[in-house]
PDB file of N, CA and C in Angstrom:
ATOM      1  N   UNK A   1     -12.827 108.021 -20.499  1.00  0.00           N
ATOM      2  CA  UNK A   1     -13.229 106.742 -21.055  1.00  0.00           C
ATOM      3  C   UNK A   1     -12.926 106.672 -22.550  1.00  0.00           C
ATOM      4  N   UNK A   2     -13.129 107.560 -23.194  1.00  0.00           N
ATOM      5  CA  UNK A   2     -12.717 107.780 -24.985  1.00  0.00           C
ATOM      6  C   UNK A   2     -11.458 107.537 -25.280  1.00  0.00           C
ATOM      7  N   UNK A   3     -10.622 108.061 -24.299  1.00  0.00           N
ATOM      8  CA  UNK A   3      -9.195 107.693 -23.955  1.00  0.00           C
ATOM      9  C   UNK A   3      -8.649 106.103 -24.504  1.00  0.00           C
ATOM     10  N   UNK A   4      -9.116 105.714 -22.768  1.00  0.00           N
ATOM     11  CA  UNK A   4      -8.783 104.299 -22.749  1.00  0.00           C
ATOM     12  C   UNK A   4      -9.300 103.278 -24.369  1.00  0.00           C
ATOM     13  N   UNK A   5     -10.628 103.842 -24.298  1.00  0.00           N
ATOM     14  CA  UNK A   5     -10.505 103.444 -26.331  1.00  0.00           C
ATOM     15  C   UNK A   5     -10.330 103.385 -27.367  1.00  0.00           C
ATOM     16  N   UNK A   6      -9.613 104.829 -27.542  1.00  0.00           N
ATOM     17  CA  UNK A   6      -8.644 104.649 -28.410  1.00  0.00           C
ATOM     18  C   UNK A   6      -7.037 104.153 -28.353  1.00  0.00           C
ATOM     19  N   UNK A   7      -7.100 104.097 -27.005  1.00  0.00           N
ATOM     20  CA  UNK A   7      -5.652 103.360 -26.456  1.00  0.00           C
ATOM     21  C   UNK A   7      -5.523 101.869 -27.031  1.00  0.00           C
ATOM     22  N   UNK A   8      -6.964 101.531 -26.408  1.00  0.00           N
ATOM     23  CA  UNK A   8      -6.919 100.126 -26.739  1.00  0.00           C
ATOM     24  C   UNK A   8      -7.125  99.393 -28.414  1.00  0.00           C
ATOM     25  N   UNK A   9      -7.754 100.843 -28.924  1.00  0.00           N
ATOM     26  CA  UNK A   9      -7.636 100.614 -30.507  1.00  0.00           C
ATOM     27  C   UNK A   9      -6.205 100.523 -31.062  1.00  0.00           C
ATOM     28  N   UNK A  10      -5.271 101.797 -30.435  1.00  0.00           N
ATOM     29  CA  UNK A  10      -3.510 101.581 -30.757  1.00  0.00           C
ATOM     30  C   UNK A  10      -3.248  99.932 -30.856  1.00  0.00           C
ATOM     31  N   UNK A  11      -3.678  99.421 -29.279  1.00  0.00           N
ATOM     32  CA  UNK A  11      -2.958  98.318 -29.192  1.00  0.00           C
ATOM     33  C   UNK A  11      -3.246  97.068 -29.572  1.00  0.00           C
ATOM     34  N   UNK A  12      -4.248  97.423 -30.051  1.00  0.00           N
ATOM     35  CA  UNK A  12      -4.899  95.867 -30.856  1.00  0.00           C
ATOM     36  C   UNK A  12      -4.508  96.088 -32.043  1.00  0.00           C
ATOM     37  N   UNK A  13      -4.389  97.290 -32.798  1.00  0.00           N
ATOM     38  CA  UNK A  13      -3.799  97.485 -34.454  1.00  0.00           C
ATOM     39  C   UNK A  13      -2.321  97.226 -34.301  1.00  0.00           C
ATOM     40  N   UNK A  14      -1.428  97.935 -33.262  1.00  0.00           N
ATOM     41  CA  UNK A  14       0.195  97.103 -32.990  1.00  0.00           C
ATOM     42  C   UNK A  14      -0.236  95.666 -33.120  1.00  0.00           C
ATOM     43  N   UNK A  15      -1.015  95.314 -31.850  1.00  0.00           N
ATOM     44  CA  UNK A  15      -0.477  93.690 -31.826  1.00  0.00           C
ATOM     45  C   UNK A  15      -1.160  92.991 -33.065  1.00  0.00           C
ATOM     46  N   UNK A  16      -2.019  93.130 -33.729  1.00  0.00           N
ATOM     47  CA  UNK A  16      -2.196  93.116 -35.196  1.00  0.00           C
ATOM     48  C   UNK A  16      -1.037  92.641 -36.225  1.00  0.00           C
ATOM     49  N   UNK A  17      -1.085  93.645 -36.116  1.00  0.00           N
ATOM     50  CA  UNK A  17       0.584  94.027 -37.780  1.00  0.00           C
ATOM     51  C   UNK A  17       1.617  92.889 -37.026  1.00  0.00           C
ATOM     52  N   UNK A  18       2.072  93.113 -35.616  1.00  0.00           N
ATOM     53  CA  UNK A  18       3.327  92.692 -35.205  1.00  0.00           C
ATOM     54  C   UNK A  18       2.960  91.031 -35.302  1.00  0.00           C
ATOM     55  N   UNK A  19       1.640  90.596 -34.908  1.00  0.00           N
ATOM     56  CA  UNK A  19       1.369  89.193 -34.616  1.00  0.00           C
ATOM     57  C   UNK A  19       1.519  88.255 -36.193  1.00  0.00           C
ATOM     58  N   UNK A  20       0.468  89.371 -36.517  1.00  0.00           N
ATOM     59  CA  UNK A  20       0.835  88.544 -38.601  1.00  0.00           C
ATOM     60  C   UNK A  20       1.436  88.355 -39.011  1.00  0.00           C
ATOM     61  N   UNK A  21       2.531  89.912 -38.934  1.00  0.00           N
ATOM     62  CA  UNK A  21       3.948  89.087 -39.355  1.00  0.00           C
ATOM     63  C   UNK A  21       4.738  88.156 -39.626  1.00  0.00           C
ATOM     64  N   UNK A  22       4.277  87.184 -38.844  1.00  0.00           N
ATOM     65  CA  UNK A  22       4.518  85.995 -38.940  1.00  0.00           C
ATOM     66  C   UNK A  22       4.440  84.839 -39.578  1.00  0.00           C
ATOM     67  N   UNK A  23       3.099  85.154 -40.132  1.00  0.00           N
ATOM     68  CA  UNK A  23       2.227  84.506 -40.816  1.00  0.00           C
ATOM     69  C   UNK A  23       2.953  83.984 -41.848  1.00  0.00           C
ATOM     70  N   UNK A  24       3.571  84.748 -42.736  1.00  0.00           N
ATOM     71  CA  UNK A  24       3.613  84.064 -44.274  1.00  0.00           C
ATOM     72  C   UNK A  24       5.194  83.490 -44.227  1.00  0.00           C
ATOM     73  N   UNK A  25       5.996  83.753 -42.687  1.00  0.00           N
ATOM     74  CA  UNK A  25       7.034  83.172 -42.571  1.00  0.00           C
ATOM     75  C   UNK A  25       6.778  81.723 -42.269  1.00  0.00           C
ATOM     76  N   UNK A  26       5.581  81.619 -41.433  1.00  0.00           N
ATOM     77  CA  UNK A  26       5.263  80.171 -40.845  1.00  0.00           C
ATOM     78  C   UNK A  26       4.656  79.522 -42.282  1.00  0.00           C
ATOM     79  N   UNK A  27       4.312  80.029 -43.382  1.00  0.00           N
ATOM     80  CA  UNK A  27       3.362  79.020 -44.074  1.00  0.00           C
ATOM     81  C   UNK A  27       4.410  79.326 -45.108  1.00  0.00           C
ATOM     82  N   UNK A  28       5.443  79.924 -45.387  1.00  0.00           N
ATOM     83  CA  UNK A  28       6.328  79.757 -46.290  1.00  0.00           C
ATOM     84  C   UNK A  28       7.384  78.289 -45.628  1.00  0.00           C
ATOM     85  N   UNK A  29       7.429  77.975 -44.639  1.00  0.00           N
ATOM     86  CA  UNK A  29       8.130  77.022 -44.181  1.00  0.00           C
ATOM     87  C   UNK A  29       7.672  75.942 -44.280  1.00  0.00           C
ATOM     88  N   UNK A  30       6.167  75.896 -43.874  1.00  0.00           N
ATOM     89  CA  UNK A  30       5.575  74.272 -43.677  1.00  0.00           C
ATOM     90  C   UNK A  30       5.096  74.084 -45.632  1.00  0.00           C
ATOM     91  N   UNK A  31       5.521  75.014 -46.406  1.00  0.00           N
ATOM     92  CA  UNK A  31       5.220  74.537 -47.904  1.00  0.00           C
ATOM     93  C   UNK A  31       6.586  74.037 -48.217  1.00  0.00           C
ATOM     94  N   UNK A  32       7.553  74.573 -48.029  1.00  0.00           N
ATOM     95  CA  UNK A  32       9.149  74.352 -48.589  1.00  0.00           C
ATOM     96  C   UNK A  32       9.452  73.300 -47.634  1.00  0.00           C
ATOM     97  N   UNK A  33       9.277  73.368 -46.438  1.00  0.00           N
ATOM     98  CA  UNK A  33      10.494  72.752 -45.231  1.00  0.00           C
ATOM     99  C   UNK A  33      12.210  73.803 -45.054  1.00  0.00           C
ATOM    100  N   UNK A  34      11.947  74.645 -46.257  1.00  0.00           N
ATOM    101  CA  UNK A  34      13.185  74.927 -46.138  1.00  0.00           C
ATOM    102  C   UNK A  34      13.539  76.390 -44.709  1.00  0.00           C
ATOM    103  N   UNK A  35      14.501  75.908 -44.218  1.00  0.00           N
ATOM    104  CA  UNK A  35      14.932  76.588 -42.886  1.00  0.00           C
ATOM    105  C   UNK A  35      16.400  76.637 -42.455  1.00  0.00           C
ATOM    106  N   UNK A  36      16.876  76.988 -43.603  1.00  0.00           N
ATOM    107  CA  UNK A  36      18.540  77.004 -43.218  1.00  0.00           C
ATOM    108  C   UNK A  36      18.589  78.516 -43.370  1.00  0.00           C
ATOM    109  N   UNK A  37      17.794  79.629 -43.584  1.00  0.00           N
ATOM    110  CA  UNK A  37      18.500  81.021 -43.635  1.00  0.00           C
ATOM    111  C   UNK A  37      17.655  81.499 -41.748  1.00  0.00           C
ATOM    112  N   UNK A  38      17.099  80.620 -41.607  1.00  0.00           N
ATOM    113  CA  UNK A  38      16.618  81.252 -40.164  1.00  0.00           C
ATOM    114  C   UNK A  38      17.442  80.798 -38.968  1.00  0.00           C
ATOM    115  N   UNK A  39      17.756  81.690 -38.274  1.00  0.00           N
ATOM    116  CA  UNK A  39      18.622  81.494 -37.437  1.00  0.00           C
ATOM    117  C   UNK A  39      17.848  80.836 -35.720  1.00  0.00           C
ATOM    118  N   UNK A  40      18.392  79.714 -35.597  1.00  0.00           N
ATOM    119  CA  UNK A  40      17.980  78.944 -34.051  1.00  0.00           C
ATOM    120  C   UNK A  40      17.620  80.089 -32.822  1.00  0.00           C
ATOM    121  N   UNK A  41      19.128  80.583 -32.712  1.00  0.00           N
ATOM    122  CA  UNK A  41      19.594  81.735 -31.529  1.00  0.00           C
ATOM    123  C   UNK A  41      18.248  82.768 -31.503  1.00  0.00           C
ATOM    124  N   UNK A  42      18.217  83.145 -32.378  1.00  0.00           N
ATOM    125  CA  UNK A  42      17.100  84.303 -32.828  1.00  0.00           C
ATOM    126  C   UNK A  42      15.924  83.927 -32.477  1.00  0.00           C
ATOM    127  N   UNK A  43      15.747  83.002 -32.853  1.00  0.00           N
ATOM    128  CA  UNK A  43      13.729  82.391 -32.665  1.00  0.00           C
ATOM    129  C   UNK A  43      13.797  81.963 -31.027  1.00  0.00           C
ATOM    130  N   UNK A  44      14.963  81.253 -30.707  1.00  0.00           N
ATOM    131  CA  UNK A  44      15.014  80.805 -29.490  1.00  0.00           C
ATOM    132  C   UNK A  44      14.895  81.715 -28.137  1.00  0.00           C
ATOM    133  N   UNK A  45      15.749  83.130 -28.447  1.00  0.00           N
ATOM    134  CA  UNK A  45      15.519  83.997 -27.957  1.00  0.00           C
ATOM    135  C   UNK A  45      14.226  84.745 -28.209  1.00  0.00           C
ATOM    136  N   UNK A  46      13.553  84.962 -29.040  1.00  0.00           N
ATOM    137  CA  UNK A  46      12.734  85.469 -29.277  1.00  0.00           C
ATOM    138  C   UNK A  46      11.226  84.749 -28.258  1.00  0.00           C
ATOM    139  N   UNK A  47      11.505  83.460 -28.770  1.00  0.00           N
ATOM    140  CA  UNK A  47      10.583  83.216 -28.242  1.00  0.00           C
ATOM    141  C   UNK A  47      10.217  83.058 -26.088  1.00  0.00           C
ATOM    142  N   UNK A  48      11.080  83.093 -25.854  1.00  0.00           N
ATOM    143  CA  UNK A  48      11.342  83.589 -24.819  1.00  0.00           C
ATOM    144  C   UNK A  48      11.339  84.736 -24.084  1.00  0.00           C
ATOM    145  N   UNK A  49      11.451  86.335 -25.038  1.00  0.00           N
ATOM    146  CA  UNK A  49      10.845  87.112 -24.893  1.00  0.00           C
ATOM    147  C   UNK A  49       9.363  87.251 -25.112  1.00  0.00           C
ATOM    148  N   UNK A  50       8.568  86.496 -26.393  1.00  0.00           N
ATOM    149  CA  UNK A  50       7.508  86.767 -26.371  1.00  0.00           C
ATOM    150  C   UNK A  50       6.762  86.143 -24.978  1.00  0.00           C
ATOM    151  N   UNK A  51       7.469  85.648 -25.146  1.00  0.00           N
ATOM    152  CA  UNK A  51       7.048  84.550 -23.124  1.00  0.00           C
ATOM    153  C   UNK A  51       6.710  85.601 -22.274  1.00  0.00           C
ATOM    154  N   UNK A  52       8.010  86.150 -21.901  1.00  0.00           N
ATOM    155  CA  UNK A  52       7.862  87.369 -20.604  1.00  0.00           C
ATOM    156  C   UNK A  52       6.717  87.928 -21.351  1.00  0.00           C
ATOM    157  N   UNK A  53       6.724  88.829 -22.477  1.00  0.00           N
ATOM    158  CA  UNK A  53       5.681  89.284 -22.617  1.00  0.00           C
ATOM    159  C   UNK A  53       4.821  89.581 -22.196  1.00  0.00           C
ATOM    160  N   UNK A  54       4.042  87.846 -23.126  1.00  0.00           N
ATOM    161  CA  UNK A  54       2.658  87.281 -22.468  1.00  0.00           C
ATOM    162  C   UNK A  54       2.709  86.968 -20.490  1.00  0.00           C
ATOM    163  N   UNK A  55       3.737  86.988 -19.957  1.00  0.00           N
ATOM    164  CA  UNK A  55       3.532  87.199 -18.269  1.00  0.00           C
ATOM    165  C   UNK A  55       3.354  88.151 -18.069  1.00  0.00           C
ATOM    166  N   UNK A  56       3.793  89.119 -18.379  1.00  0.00           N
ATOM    167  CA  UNK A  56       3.568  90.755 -18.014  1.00  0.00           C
ATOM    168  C   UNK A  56       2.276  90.998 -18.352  1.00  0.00           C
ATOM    169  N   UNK A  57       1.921  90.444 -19.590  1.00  0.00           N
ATOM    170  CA  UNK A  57       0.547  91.507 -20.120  1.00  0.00           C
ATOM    171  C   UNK A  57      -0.464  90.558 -19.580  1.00  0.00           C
ATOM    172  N   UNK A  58       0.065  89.652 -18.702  1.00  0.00           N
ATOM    173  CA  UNK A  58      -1.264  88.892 -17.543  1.00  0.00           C
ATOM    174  C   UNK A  58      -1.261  89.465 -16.461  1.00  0.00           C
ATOM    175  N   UNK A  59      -0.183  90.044 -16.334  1.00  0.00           N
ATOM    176  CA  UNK A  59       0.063  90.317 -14.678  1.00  0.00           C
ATOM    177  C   UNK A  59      -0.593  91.961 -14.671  1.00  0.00           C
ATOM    178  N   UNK A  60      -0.634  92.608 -15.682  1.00  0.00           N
ATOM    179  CA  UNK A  60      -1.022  93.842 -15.565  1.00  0.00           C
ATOM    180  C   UNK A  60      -2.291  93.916 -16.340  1.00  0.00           C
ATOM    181  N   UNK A  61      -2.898  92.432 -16.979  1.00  0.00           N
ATOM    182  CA  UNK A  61      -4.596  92.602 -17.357  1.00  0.00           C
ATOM    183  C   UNK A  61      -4.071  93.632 -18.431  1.00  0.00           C
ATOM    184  N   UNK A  62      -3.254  93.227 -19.862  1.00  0.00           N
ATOM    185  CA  UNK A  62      -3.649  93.743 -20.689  1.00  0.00           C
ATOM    186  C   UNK A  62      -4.091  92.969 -22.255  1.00  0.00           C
ATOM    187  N   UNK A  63      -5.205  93.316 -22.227  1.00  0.00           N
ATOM    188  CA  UNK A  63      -5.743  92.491 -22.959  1.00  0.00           C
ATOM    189  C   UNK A  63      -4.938  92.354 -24.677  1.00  0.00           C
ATOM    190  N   UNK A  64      -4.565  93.501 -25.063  1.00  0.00           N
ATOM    191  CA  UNK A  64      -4.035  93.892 -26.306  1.00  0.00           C
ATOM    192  C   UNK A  64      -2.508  93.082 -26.359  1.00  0.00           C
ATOM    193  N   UNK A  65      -1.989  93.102 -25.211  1.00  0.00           N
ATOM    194  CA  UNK A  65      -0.726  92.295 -25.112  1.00  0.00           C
ATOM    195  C   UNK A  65      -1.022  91.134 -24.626  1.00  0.00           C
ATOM    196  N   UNK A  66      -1.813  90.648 -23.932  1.00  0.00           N
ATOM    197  CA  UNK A  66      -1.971  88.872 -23.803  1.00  0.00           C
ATOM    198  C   UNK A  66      -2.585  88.285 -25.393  1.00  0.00           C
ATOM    199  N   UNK A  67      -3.139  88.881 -25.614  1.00  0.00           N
ATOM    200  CA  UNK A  67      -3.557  88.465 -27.294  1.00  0.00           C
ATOM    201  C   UNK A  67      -2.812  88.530 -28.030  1.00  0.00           C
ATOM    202  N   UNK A  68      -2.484  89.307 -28.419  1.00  0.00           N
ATOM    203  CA  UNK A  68      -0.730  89.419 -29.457  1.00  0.00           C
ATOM    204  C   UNK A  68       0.206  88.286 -29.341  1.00  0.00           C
ATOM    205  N   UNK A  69       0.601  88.538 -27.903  1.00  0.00           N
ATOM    206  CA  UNK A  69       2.026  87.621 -27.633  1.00  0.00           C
ATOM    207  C   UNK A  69       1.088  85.899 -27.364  1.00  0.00           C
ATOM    208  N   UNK A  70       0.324  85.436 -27.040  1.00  0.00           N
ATOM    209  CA  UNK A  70      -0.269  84.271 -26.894  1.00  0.00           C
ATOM    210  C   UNK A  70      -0.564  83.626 -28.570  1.00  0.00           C
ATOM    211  N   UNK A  71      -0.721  84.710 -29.738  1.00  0.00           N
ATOM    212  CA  UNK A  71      -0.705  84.579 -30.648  1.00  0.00           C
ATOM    213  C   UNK A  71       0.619  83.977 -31.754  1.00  0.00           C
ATOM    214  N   UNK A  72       1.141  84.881 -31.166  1.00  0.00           N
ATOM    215  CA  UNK A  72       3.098  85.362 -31.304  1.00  0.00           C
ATOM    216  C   UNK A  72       3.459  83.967 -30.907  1.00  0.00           C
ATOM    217  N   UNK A  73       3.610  84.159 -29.478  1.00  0.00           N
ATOM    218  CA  UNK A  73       3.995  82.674 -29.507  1.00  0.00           C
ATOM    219  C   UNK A  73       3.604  81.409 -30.298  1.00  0.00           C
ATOM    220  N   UNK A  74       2.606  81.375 -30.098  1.00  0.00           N
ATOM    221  CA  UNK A  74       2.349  79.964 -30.963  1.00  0.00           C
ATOM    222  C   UNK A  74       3.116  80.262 -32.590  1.00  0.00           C
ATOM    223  N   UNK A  75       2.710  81.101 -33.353  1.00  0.00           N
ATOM    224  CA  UNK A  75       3.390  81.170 -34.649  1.00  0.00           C
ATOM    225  C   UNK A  75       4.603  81.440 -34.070  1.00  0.00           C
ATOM    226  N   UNK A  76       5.426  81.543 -33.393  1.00  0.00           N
ATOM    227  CA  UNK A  76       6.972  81.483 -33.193  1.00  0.00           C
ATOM    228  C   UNK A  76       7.314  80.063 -32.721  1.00  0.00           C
ATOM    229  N   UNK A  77       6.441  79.389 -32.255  1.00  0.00           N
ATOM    230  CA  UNK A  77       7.090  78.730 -31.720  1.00  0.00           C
ATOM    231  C   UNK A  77       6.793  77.676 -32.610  1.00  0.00           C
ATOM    232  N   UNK A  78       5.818  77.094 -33.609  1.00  0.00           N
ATOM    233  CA  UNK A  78       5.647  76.833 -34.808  1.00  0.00           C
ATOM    234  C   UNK A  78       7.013  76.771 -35.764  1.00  0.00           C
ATOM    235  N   UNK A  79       7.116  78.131 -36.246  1.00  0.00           N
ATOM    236  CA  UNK A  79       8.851  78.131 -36.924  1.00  0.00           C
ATOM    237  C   UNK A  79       9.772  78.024 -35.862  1.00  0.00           C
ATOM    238  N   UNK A  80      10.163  77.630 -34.771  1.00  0.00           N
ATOM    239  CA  UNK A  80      11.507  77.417 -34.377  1.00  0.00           C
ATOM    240  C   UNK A  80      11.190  75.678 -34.233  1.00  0.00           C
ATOM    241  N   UNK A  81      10.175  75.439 -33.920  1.00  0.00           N
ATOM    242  CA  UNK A  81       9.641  73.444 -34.174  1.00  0.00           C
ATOM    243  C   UNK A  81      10.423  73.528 -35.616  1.00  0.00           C
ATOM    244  N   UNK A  82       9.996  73.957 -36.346  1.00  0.00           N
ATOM    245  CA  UNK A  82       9.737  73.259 -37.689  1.00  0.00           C
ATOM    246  C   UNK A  82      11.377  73.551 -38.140  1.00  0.00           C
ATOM    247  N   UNK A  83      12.318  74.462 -37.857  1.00  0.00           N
ATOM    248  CA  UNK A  83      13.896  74.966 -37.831  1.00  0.00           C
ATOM    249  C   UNK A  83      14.539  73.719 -37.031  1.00  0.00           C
ATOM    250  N   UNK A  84      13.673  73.572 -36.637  1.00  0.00           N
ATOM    251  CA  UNK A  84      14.557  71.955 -35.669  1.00  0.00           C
ATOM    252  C   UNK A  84      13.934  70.719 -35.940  1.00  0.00           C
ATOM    253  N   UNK A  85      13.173  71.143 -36.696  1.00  0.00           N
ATOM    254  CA  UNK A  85      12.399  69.473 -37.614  1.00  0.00           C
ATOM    255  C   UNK A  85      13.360  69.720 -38.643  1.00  0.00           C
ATOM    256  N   UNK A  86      13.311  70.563 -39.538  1.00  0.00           N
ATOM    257  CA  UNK A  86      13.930  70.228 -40.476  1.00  0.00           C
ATOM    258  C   UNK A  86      15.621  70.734 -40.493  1.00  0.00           C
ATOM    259  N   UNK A  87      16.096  70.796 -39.622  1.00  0.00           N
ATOM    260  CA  UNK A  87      17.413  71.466 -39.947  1.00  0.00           C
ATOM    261  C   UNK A  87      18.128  70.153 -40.515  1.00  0.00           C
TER     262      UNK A  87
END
């Protein structure tokens, strides 16, 4: 059981760092508008992986990865809106 809790401590501090990341890309955009060094292909794909993701980490009940990527997504999908609002 100590196990599984510090497992699940790993994966909430990954999906942490990896989810924020995002953060100051999404609020550096909606202050500027500016979005010509971010690439469409990239977010587009991306966000599509974070997709599967979030299916997988439903389908296997993991809580550390449905939180992350449900997170992920929305701030990804936030900057690829706003890359196609303002391009």
């Amino acid at each position: 059981m100590m196990e599984m809790t510090l497992i699940s401590i790993l994966g909430f501090a990954a999906a942490f760092c990896t989810t924020v990341s995002f953060v100051p890309q999404a609020i550096r955009i909606i202050k500027t508008k500016h979005t010509k060094d971010i690439s469409l292909a990239m977010y587009s794909l991306f966000n599509i992986g974070i997709l599967l993701w979030l299916l997988y980490g439903i389908v296997i009940v993991s809580w550390p990865m449905i939180l992350a990527n449900a997170v992920t997504l929305l701030l990804t999908l936030i900057i690829l809106y706003l890359k196609i609002r303002y391009k």
